[in-house]
Protein backbone atom coordinates (compact mmCIF):
# COMPACT_ATOMS: atom_id res chain seq x y z
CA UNK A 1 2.35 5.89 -3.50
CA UNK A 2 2.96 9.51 -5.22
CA UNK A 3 0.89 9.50 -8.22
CA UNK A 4 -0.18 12.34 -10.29
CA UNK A 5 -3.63 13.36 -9.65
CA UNK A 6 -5.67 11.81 -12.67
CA UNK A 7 -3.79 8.25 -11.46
CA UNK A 8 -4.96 8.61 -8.33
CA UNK A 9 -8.04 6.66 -7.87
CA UNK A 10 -6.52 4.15 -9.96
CA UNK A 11 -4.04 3.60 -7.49
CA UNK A 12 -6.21 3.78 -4.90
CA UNK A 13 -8.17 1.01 -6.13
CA UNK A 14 -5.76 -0.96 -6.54
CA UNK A 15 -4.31 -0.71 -3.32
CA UNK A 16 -8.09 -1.60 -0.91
CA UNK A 17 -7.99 -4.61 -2.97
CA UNK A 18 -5.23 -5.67 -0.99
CA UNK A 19 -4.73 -3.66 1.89
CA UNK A 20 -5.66 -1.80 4.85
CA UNK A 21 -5.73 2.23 4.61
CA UNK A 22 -3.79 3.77 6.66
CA UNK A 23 -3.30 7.13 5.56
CA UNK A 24 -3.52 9.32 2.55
CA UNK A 25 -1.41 7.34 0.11
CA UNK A 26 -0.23 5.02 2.93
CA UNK A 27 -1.60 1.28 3.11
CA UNK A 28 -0.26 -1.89 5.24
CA UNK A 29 -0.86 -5.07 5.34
CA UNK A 30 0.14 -8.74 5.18
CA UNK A 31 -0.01 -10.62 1.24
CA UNK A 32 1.11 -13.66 0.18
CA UNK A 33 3.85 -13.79 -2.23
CA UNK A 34 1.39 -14.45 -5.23
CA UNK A 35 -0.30 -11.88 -4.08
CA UNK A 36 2.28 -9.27 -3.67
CA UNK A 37 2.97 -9.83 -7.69
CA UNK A 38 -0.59 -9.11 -8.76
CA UNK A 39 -0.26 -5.92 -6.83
CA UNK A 40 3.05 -4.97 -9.05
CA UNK A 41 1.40 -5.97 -11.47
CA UNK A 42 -1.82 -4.07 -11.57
CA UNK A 43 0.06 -1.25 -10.18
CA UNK A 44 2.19 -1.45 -13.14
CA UNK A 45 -0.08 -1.40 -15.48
CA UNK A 46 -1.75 1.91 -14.68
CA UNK A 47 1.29 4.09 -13.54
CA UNK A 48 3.70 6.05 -15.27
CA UNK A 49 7.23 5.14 -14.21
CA UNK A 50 8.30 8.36 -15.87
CA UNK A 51 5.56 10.27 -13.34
CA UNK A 52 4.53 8.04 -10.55
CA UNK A 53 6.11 6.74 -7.62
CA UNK A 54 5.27 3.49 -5.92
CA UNK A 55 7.54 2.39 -2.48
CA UNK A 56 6.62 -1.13 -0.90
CA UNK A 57 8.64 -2.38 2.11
CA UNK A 58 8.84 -6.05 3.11
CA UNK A 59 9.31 -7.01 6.43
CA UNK A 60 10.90 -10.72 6.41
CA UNK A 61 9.55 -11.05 10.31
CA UNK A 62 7.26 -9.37 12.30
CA UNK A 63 9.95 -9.77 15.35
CA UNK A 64 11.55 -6.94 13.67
CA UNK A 65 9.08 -4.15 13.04
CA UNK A 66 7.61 -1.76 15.09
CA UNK A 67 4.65 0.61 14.84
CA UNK A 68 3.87 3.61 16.68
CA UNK A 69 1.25 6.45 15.32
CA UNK A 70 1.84 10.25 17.24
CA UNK A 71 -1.74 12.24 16.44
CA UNK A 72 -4.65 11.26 14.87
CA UNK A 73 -4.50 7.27 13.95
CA UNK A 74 -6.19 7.02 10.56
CA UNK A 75 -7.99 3.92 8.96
CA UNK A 76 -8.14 0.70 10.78
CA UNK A 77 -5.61 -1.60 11.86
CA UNK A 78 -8.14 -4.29 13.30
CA UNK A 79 -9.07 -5.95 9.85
CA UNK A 80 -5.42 -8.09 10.77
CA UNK A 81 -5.19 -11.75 11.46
């Protein structure tokens, strides 16, 4: 996400209700579909789509991604199933 500043715990809430921190602004993880719509949906609710900037990929398989960090790794990746 790319919030302004006085959203930005509010997004940040949002987000560690539902996934794993990865860095900064940057979260992963794996949600349902049901799930995935409260997340809009909260998310909605407290941004400004005139200010704020929210980018969620989908990955239809896991067959298909790949992850590699360069540097310092942070947050936690082990909290996946």
């Amino acid at each position: 996400y790319d919030v302004k500043e006085k959203r930005v715990a509010k997004a940040l809430k949002i987000c560690r209700k539902y996934l794993t921190w990865v860095q900064n602004s940057v979260f992963e993880g794996e949600l349902s579909p049901a799930i995935l719509v409260k997340l809009k949906v909260e998310m909605k609710k407290k941004l400004l789509d005139e200010e704020d900037s929210v980018i969620i990929y989908t990955w239809r398989s896991e067959r298909y991604t790949d992850r590699e960090v360069i540097g310092l790794e942070k947050g936690s990746s082990n909290q996946f199933i």
